[in-house]
Protein backbone atom coordinates (compact mmCIF):
# COMPACT_ATOMS: atom_id res chain seq x y z
CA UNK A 1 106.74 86.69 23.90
CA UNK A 2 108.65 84.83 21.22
CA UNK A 3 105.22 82.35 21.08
CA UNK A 4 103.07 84.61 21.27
CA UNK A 5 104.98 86.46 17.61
CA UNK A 6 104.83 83.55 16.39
CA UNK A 7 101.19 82.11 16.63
CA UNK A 8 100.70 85.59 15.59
CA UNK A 9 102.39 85.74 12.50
CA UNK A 10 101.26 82.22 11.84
CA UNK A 11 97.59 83.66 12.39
CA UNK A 12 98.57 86.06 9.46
CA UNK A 13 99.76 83.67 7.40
CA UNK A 14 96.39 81.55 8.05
CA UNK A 15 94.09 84.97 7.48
CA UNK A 16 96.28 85.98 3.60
CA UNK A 17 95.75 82.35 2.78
CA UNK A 18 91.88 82.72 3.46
CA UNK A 19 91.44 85.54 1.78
CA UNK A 20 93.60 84.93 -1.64
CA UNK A 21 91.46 81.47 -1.59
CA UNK A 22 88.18 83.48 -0.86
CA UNK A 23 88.82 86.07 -3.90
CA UNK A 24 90.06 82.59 -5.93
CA UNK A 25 86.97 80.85 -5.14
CA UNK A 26 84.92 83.75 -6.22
CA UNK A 27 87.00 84.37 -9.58
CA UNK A 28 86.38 80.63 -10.85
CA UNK A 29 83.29 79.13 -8.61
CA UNK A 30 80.07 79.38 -10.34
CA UNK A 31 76.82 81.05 -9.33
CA UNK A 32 75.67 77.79 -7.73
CA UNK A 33 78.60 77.12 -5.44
CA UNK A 34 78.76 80.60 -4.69
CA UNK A 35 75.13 80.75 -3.48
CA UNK A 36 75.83 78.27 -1.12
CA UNK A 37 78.79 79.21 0.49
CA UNK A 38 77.65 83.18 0.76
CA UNK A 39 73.83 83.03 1.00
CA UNK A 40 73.93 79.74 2.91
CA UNK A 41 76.79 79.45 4.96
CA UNK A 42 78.00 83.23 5.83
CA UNK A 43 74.33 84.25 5.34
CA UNK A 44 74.59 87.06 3.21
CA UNK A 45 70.96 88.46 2.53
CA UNK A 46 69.76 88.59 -1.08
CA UNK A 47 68.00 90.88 -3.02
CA UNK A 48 64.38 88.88 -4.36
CA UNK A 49 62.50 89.50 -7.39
CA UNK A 50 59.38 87.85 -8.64
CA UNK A 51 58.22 87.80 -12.05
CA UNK A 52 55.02 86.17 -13.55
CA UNK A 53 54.22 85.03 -17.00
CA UNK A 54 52.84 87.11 -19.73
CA UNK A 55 49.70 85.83 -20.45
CA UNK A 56 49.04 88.16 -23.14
CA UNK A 57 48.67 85.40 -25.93
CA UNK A 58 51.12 82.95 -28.29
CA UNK A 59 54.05 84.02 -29.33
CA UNK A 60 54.00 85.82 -32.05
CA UNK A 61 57.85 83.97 -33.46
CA UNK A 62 56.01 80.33 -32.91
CA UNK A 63 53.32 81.80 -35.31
CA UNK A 64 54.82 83.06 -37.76
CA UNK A 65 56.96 79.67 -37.89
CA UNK A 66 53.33 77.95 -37.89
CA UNK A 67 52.29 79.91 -40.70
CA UNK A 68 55.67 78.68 -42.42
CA UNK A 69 54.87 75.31 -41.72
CA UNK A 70 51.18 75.88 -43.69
CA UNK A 71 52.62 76.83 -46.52
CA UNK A 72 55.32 75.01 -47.03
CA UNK A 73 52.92 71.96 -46.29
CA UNK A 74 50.23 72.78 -48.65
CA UNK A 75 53.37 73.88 -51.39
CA UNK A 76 54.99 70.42 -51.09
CA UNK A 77 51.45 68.60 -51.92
CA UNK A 78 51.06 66.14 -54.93
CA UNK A 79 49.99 68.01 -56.61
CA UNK A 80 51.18 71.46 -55.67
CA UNK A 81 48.89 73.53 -53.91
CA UNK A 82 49.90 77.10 -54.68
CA UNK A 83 49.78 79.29 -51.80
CA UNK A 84 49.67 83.19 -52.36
CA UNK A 85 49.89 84.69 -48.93
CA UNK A 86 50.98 84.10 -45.29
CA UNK A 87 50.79 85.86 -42.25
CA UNK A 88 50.09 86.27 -38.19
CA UNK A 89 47.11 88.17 -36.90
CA UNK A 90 44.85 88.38 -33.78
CA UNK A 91 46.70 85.10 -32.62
CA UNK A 92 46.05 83.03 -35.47
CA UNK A 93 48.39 81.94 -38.27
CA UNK A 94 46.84 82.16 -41.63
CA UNK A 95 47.29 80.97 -45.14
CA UNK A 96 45.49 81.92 -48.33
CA UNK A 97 45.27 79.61 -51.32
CA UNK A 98 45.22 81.03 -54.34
CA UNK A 99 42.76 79.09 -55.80
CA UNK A 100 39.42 78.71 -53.35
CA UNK A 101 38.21 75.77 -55.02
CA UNK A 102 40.92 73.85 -53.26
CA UNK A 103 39.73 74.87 -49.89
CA UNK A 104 38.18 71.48 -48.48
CA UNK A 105 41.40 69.43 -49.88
CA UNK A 106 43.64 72.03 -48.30
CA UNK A 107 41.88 72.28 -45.25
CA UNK A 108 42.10 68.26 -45.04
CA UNK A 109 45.71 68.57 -45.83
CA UNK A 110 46.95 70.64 -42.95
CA UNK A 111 44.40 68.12 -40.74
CA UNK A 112 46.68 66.10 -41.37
CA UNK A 113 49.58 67.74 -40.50
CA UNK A 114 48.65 69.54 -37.73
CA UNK A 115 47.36 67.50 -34.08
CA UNK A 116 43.49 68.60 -34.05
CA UNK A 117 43.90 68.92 -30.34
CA UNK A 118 46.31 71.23 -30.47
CA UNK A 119 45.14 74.14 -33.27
CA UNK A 120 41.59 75.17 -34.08
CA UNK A 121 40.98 75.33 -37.42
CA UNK A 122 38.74 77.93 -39.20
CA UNK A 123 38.71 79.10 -42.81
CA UNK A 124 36.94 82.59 -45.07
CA UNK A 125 35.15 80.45 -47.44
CA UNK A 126 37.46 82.42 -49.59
CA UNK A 127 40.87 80.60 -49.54
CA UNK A 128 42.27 81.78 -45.88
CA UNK A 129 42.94 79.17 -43.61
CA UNK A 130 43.80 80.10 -39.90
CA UNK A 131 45.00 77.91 -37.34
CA UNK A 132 44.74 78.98 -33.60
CA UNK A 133 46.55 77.34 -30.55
CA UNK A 134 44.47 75.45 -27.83
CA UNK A 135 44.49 76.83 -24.41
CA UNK A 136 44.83 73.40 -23.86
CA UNK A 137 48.20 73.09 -26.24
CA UNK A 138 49.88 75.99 -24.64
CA UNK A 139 49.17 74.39 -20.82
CA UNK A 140 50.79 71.35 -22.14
CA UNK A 141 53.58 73.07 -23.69
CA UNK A 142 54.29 75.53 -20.57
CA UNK A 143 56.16 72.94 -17.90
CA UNK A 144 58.88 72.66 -20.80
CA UNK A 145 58.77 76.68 -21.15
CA UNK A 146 59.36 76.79 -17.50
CA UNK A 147 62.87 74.62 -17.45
CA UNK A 148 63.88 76.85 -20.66
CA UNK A 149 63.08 79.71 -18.62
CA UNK A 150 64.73 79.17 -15.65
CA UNK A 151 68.15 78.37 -17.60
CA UNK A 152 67.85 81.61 -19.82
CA UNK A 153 67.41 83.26 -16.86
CA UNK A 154 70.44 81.58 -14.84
CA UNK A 155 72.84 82.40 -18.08
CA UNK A 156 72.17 86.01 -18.07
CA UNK A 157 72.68 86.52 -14.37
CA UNK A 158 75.34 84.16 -14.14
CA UNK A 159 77.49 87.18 -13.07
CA UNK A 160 75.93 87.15 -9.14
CA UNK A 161 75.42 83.79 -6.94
CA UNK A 162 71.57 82.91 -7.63
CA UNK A 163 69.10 80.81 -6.63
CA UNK A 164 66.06 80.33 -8.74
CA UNK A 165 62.65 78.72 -8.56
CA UNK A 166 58.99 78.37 -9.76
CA UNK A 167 56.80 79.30 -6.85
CA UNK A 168 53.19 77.28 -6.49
CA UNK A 169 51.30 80.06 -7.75
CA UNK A 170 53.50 79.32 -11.32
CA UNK A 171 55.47 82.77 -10.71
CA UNK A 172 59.33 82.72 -11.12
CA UNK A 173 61.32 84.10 -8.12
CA UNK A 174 64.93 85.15 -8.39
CA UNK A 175 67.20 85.60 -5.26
CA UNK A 176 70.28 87.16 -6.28
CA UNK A 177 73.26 88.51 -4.01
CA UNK A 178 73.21 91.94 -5.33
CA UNK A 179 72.66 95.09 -3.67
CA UNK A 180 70.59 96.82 -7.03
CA UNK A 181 67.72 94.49 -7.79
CA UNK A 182 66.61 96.70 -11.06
CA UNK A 183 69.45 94.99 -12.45
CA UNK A 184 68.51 91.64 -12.28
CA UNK A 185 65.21 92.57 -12.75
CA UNK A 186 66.62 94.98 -16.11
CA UNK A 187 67.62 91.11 -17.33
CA UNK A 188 64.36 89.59 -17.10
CA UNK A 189 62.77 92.66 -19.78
CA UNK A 190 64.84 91.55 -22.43
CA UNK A 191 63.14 89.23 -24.96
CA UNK A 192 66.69 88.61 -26.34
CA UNK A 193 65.23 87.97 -29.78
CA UNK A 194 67.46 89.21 -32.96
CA UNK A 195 65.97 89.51 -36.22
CA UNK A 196 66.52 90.62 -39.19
CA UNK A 197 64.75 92.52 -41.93
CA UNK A 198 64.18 93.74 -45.23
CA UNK A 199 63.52 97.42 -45.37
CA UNK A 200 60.87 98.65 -47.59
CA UNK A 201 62.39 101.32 -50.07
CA UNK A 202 60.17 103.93 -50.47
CA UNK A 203 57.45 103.71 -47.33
CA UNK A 204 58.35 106.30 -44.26
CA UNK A 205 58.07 106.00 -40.75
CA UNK A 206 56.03 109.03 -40.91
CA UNK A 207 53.25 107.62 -43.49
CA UNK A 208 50.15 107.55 -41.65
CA UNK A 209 49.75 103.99 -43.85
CA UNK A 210 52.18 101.37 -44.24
CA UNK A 211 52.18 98.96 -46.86
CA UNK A 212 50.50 95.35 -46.41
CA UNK A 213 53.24 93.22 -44.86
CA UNK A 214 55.39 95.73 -43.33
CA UNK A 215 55.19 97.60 -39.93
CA UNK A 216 57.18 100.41 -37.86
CA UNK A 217 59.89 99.24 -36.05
CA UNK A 218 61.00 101.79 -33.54
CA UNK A 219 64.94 102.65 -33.29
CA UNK A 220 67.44 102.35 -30.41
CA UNK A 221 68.33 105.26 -28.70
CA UNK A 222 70.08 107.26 -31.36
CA UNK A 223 68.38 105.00 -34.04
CA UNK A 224 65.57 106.17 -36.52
CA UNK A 225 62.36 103.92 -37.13
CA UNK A 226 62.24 102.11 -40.17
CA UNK A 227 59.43 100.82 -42.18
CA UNK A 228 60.19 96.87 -42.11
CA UNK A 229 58.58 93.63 -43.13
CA UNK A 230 56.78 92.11 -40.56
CA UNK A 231 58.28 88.65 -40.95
CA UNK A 232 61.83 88.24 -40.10
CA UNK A 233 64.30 86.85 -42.98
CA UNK A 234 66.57 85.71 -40.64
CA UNK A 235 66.87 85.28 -36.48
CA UNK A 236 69.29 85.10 -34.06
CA UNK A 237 68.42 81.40 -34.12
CA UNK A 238 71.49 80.25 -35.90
CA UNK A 239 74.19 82.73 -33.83
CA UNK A 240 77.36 80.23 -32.85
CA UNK A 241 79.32 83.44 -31.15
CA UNK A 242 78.52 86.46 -30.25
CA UNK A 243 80.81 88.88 -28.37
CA UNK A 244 81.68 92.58 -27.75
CA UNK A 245 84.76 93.93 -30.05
CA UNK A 246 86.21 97.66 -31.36
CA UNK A 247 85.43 99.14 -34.96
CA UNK A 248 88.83 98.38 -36.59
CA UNK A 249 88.41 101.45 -38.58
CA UNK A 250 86.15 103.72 -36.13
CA UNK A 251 87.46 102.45 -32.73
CA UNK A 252 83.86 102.09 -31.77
CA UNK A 253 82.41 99.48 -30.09
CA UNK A 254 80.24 96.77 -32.17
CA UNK A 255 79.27 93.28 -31.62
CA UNK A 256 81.14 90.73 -33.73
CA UNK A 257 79.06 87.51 -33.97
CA UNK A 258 79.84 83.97 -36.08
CA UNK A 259 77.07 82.04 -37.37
CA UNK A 260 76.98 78.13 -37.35
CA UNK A 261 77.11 76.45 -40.77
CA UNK A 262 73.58 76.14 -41.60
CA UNK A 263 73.32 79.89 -40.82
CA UNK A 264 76.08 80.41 -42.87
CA UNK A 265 74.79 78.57 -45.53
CA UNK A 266 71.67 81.13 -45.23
CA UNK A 267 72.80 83.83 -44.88
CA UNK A 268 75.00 83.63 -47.41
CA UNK A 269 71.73 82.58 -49.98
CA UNK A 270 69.75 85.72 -48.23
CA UNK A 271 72.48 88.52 -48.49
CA UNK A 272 73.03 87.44 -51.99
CA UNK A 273 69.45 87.61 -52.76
CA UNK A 274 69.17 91.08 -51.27
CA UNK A 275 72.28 92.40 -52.06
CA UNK A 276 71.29 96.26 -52.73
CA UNK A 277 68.63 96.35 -50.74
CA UNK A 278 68.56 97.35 -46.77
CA UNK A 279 68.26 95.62 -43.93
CA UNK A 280 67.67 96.27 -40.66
CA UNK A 281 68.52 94.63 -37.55
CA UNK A 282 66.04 94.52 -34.97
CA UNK A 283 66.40 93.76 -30.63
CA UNK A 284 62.89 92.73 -29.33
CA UNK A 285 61.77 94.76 -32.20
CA UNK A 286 64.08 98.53 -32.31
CA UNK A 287 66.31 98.89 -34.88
CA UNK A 288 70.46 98.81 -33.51
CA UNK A 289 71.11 99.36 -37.37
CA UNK A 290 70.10 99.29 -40.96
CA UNK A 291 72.76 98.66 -43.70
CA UNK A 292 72.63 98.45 -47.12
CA UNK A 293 73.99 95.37 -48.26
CA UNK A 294 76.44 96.21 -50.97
CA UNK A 295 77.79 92.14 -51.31
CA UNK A 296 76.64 88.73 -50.47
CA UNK A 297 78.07 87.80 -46.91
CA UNK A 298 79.06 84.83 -47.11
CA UNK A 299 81.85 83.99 -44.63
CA UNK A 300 79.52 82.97 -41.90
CA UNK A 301 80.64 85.78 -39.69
CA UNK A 302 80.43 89.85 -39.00
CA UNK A 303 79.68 92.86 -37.16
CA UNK A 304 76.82 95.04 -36.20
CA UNK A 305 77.26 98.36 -35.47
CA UNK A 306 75.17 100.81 -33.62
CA UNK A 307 74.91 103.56 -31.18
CA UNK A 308 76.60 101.25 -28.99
CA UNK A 309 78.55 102.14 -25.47
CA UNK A 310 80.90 99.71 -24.40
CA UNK A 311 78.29 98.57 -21.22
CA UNK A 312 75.37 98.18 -24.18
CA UNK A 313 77.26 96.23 -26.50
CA UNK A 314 78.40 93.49 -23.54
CA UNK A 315 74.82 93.85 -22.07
CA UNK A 316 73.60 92.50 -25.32
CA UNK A 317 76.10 90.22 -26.07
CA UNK A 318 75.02 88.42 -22.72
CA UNK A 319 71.26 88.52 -23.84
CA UNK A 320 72.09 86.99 -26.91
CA UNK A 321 74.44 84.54 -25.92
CA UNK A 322 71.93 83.49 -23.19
CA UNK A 323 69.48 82.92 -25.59
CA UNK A 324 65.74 84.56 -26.25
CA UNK A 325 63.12 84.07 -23.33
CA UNK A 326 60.48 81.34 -24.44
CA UNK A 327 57.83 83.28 -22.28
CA UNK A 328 57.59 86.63 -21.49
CA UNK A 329 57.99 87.86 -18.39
CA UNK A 330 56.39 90.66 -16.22
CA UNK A 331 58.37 91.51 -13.15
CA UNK A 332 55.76 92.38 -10.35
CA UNK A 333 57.97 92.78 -6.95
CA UNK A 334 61.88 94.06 -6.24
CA UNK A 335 63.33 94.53 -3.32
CA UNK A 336 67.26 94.91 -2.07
CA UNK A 337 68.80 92.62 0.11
CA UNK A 338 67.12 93.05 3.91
CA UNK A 339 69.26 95.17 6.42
CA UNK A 340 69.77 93.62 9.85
């Protein structure tokens, strides 16, 4: 009897050991590991989602940074070739020079610049001069968009063991061991793009016009629309930190965020150029908030406060700290994990 207590208490000893190193391992291993131990080796059944590609047409941040690109191109010419608009529409970036007897040198200008394989170029006669992406530009650009993809993806649903891959028919599919698969599924919505704005002073929401430039950005739960301009002034681009923190004053939650130096440097020049004015901070396009700023901020760090609960703030702290999606995504299938 006296062996028999003691390969039993041994055989406790064995089973605590096993289970503090089980809730260790799951504590500190990461999402890889993880998969392979639960999904692989004690066969735990995942829940699958599948998500395909947005085909809808370029993305409308790459333009507007093409239409940057023009400009600043045709503006740095010897000699200067003013440039008195910019913009995205129907696809295309587009440029206007201000004075249309420099078409044909402008034209040859950005021919220069720009890979003829990749843009098409057209122009008004006029002085606008739009440049379109190839299909055949965007094919070659996707396999990179893929990779990006996939690791966005992995960051924000680091939180569950995963296992992701590009099927042959070029849609994504996520295995995750989670019992909710609208979660996962929640992540892969998301954009994750921040921007910022200037508001414009005087136009409503409620004008059945807006003024060139500008558009309706709809709010957050809780949040009014604001009239914006359509180009950002600033992006999430340049965010070093970003986390979930308490209103020192308020008690409420916000999201602090640090910028690196050259955003600091930027934002600094911006907010002092704007100081008075509003701006508004957009979330794949609502407004979360839209201050007036009443000094130039120029300590490379701060808050942004919103309608926020304590679950949205970290929810989109993750997004941003996982970065914004390079493609968009349409989720097409969900299901739970399969009951046996």
């Amino acid at each position: 009897m006296k062996g028999l207590a003691w390969i039993g208490g041994a055989l406790a000893i064995v089973a605590a050991l096993l289970v503090t190193a089980f809730v260790g391992y799951r504590g500190f291993a990461s999402p890889d590991l993880r998969w392979k131990v639960e999904a692989e080796l004690l066969h735990r059944s995942p829940s699958v989602i599948v998500a395909e590609i947005d085909e809808s047409g370029p993305d409308r941040m790459a333009l507007e940074t093409l239409a940057d690109d023009m400009a600043a191109v045709l503006n740095s010419a010897s000699p200067a070739m003013r440039v008195d608009g910019r913009g995205v529409l129907d696809g295309t970036a587009r440029v206007h020079v201000a004075t249309p007897a420099n078409l044909a040198t402008a034209r040859a200008l950005l021919a220069q610049r720009f890979v003829a394989d990749d843009y098409t170029m057209t122009d008004d006669g006029a002085g606008m001069i739009s440049l379109k992406p190839t299909p055949e530009s965007q094919a070659r650009a996707l396999p990179a968009k893929r990779t990006q993809t996939a690791e966005v993806v992995r960051r924000r649903i680091a939180f569950a063991p995963n296992r992701i891959t590009w099927l042959p028919d070029g849609r994504l599919q996520i295995e995750a061991l989670i019992d909710d698969p609208a979660i996962i599924a929640g992540a892969l919505q998301s954009s994750g793009e921040l921007t910022f704005h200037v508001v414009h002073e005087t136009a409503s929401a409620a004008d059945e016009y807006v003024p060139a430039g500008f558009m309706i950005a709809p709010g957050m739960e809780g949040v009014p629309p604001e009239v914006v301009r359509t180009r950002p002034e600033f992006t999430g681009e340049r965010l070093a930190r970003v986390n979930p923190a308490y209103d020192q004053q308020t008690g409420e939650p916000v999201l602090s965020f640090g910028l690196d130096a050259r955003g600091t440097s930027q934002f600094c020049r911006l907010t002092r150029q704007l100081t008075g004015q509003r701006f508004a901070i957009l979330f794949d396009g609502k407004v979360l908030t839209a201050p007036r700023i009443n000094e130039p901020i120029c300590g490379g760090s701060g808050q942004i406060a919103g309608n926020f609960t304590l679950e949205s703030v970290n929810n989109l702290a993750i997004m941003l700290r996982s970065g914004p999606l390079p493609v968009k995504l349409r989720v097409v299938s969900a299901r739970g994990p399969a009951s046996f």
